[in-house]
Each structure stands twice: as structure tokens, then as C-alpha cells.
N, C-alpha and C. Protein backbone atom coordinates (compact mmCIF):
# COMPACT_ATOMS: atom_id res chain seq x y z
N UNK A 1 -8.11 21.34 7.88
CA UNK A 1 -7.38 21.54 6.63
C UNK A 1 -6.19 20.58 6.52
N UNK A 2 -5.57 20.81 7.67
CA UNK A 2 -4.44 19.01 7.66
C UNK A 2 -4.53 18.11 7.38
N UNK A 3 -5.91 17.38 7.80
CA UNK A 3 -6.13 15.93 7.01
C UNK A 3 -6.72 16.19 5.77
N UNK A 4 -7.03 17.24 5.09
CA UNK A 4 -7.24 16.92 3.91
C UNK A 4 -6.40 16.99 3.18
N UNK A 5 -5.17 18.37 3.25
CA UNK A 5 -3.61 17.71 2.85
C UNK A 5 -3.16 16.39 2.72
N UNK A 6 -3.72 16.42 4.23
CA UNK A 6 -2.87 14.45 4.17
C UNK A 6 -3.62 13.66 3.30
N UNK A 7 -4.64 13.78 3.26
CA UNK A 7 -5.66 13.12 2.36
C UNK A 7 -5.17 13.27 1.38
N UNK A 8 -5.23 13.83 0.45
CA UNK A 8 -4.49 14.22 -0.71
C UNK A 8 -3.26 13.72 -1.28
N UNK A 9 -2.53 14.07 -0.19
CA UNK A 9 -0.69 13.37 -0.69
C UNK A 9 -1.21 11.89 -0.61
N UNK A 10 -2.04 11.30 0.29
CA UNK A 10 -2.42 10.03 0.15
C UNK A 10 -2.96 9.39 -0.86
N UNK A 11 -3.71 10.08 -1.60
CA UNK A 11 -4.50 9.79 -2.96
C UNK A 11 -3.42 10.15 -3.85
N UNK A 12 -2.57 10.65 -3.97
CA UNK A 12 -1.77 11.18 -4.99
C UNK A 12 -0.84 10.06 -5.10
N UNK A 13 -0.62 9.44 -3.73
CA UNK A 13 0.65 8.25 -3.59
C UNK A 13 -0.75 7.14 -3.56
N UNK A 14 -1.01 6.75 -3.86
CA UNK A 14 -2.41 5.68 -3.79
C UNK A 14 -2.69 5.61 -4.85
N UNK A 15 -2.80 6.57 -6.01
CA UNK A 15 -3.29 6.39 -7.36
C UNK A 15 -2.73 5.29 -7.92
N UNK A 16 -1.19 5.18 -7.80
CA UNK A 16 -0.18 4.72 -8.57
C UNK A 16 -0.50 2.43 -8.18
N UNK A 17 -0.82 2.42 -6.86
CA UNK A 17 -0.87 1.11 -6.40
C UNK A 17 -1.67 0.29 -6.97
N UNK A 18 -3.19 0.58 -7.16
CA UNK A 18 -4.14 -0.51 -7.88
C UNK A 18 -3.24 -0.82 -9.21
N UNK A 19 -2.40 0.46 -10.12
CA UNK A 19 -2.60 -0.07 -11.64
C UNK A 19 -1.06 -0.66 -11.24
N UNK A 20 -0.03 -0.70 -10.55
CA UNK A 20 1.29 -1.21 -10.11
C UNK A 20 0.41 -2.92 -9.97
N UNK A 21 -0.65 -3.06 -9.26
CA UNK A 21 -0.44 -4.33 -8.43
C UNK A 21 -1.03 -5.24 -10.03
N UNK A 22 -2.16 -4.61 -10.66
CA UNK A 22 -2.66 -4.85 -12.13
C UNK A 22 -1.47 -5.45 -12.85
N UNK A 23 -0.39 -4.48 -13.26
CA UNK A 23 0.81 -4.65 -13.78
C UNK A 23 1.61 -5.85 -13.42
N UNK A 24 1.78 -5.71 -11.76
CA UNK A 24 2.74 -7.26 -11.65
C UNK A 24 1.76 -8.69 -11.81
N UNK A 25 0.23 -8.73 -11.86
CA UNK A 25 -0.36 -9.74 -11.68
C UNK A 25 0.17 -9.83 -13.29
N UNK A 26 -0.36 -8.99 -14.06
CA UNK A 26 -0.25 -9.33 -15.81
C UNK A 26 1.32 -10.30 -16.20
N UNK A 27 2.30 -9.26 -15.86
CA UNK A 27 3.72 -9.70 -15.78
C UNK A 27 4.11 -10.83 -15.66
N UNK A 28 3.69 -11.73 -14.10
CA UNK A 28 4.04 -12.57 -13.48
C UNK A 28 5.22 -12.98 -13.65
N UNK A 29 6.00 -11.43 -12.96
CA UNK A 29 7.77 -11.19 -13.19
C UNK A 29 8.16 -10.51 -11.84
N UNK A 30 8.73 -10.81 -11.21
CA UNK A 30 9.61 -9.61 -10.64
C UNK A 30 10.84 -8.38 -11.31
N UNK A 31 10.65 -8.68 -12.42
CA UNK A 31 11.44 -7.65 -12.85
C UNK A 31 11.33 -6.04 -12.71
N UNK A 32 11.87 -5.39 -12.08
CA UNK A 32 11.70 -3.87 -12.14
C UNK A 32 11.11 -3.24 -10.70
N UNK A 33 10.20 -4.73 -9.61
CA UNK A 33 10.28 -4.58 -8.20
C UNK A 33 11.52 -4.57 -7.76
N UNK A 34 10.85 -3.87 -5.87
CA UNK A 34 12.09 -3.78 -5.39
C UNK A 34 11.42 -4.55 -4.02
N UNK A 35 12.04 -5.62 -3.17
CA UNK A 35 11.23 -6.30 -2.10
C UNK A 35 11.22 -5.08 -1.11
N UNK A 36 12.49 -4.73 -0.62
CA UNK A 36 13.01 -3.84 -0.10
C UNK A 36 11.89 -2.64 0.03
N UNK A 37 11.80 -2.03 -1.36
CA UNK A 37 10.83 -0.66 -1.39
C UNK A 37 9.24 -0.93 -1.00
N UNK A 38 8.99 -2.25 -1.30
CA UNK A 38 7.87 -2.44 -0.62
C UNK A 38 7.62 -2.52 0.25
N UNK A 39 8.58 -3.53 0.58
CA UNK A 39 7.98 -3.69 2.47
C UNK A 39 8.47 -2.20 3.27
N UNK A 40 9.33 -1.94 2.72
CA UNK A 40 9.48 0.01 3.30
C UNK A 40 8.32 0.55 3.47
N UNK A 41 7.70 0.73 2.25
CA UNK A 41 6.25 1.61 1.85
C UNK A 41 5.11 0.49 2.90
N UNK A 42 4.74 -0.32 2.82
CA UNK A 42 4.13 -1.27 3.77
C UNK A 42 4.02 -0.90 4.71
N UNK A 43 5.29 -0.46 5.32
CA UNK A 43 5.54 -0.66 6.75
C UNK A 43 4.97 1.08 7.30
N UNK A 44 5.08 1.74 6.24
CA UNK A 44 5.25 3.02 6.21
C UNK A 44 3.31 3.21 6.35
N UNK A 45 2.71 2.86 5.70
CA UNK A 45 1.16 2.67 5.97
C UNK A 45 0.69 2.02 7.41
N UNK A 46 1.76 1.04 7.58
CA UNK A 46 1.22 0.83 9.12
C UNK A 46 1.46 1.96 10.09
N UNK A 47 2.82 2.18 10.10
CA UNK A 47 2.80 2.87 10.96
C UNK A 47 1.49 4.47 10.80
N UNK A 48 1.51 4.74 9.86
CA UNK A 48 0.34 5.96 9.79
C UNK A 48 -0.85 5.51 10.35
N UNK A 49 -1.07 4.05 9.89
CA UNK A 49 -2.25 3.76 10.68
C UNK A 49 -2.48 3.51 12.06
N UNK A 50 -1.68 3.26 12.37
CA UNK A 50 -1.26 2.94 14.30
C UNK A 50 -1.56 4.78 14.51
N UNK A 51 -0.49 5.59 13.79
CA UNK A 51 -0.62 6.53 14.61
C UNK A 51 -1.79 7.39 14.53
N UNK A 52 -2.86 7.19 13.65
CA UNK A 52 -4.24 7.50 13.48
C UNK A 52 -4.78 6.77 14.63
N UNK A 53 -4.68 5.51 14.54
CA UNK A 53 -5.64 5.14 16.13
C UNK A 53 -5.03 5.65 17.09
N UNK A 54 -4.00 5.59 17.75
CA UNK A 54 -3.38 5.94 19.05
C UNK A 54 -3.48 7.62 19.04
N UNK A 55 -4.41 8.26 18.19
CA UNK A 55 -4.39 9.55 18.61
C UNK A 55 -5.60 10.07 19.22
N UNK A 56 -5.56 10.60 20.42
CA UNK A 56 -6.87 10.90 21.10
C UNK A 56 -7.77 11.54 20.29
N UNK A 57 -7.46 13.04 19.73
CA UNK A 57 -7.59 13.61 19.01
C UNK A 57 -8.12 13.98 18.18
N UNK A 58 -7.63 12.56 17.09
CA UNK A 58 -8.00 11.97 15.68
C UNK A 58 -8.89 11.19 16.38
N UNK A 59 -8.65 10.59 17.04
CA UNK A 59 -9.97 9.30 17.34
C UNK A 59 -11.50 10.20 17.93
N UNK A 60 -11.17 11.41 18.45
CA UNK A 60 -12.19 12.08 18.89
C UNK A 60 -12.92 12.74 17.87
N UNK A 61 -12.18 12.63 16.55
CA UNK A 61 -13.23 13.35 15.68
C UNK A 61 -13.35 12.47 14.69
N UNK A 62 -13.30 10.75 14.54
CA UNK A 62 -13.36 9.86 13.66
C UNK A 62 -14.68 10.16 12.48
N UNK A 63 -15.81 10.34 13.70
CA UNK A 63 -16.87 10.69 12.56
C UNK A 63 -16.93 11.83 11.36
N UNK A 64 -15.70 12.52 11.61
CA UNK A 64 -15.82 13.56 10.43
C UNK A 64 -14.94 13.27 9.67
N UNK A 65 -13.55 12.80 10.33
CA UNK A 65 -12.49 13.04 9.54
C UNK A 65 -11.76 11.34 8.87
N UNK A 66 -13.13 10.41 9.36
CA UNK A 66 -12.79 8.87 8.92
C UNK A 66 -12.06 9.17 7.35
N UNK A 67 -11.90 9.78 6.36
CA UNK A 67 -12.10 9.44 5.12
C UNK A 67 -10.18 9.53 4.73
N UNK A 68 -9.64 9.74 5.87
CA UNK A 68 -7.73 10.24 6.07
C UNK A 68 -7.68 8.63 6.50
N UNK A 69 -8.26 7.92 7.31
CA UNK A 69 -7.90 6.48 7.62
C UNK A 69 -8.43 5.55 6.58
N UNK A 70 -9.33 5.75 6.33
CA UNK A 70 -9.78 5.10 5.14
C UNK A 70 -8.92 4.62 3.85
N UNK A 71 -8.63 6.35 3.49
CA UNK A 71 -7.30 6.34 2.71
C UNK A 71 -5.60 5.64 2.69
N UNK A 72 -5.63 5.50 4.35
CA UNK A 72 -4.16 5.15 4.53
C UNK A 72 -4.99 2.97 4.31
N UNK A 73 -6.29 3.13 4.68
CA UNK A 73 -6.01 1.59 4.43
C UNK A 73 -6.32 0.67 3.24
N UNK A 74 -6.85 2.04 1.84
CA UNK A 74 -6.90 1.56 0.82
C UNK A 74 -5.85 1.32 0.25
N UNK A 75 -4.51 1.98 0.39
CA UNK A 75 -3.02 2.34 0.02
C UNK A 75 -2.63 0.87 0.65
N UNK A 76 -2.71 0.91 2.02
CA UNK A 76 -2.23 -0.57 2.67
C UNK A 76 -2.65 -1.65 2.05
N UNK A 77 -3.56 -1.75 1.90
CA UNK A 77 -4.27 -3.22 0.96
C UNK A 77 -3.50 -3.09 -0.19
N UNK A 78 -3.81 -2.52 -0.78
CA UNK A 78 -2.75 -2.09 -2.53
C UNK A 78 -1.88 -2.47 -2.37
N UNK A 79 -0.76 -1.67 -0.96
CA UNK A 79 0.54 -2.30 -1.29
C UNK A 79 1.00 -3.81 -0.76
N UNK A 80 0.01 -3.72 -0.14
CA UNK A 80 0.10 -5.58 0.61
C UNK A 80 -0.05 -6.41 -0.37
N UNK A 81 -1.25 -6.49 -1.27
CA UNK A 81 -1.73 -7.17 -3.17
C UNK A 81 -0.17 -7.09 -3.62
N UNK A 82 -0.01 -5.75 -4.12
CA UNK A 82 1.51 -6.20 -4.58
C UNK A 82 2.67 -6.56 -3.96
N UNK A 83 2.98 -6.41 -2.75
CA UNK A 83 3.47 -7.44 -1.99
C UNK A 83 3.30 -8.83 -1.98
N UNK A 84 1.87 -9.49 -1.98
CA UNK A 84 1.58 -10.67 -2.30
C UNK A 84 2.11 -11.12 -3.76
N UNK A 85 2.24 -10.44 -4.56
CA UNK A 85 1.91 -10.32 -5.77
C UNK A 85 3.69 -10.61 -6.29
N UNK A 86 4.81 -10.00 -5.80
CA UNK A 86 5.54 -10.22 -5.68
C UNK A 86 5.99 -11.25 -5.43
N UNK A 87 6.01 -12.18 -4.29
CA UNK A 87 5.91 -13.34 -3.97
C UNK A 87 5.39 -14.59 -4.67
N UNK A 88 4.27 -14.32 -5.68
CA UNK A 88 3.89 -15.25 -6.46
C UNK A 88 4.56 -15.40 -8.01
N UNK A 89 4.91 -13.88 -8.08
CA UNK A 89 5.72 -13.24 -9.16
C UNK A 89 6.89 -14.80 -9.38
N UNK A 90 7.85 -14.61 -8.05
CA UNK A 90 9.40 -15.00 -8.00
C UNK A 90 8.82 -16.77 -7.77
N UNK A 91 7.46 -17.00 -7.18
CA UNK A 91 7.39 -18.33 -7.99
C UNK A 91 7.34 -18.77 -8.71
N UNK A 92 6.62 -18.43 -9.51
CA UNK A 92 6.72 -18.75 -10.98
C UNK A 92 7.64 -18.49 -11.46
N UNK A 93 8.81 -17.68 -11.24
CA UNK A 93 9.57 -17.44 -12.25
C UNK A 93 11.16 -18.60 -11.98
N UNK A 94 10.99 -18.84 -10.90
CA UNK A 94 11.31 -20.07 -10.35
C UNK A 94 10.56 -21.58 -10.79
N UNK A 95 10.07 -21.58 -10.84
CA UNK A 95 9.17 -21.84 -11.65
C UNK A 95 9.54 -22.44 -13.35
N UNK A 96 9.48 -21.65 -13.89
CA UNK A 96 9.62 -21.61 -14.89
C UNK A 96 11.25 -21.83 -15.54
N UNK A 97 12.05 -21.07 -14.24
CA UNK A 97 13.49 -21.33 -14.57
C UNK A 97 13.85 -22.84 -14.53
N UNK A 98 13.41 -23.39 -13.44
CA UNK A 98 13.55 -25.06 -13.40
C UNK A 98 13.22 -26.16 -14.76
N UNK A 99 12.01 -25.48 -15.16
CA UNK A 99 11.57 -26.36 -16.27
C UNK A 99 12.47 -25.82 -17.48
């Protein structure tokens, strides 16, 4: 019943990333990011994911309960895209300030 909680708050905080990363590609602004809050949240998916592998536990029941890691690494990709996404953002807008 725990990992599907976790599952859950994960999908609930995961929904929001595909149409966020959509948004800054459209934009091609940093306006209204925060570098800071990302790489927070980033960092915050790794670590869940480290502590999913390093757990005996969890690793002993991967075949049932894969779909809690899965989740933490669809969220990670998402927020990594807009992380990337960010970065290309403040070029261009650099970019654009020059010209």
C-alpha cells in the first residue's frame, strides 16, 4: 500500500512536468523559472532514485513493485528536459538581447 501512495504523490507531482517543459520550449524565455527550484526538484528525484536501488527490500520485490521507480524516472527525465530547456531558454534570450 506504500508504494502506491508513493506512486501517486508521484503522478500527482509528475503531471505538472511534461506540460511545464511544453511551455518553456514554446516560450523560449526564462521568465517565471527558477534555476534554483529546479535543480532542487532534480536533485530531489535522484536522490529517490538511489534510494530505490540501494534498498534490499525494494530491490527484492522489483518485479512487482517496478512501476514506483519507473515513476520517479519519468518525473526525472521531465525535470531534466526542463532543466535543459532552461538553459537554451537564457540563450536565446541572450541571444536576442545582443542583437
Amino acid at each position: 500500500m506504500a508504494e502506491i501512495l508513493e506512486t501517486l504523490m508521484l503522478v500527482a507531482f509528475g503531471i505538472s512536468w511534461p506540460i511545464n517543459a511544453v511551455k518553456s520550449y514554446r516560450a523560449r524565455s526564462t521568465k517565471g523559472k527558477s534555476l534554483t527550484f529546479l535543480i532542487l526538484i532534480f536533485s530531489g528525484y535522484i536522490c529517490g532514485i538511489i534510494s530505490k536501488l540501494i534498498n534490499p527490500a525494494y530491490m527484492s520485490s522489483l518485479s512487482t513493485k517496478w512501476y514506483v521507480l519507473a515513476v520517479y524516472i519519468f518525473n526525472f527525465v521531465w525535470v531534466g528536459t526542463d532543466l535543459c530547456l532552461y538553459f537554451r531558454n537564457r540563450k536565446i534570450e541572450k541571444a536576442e538581447a545582443a542583437a
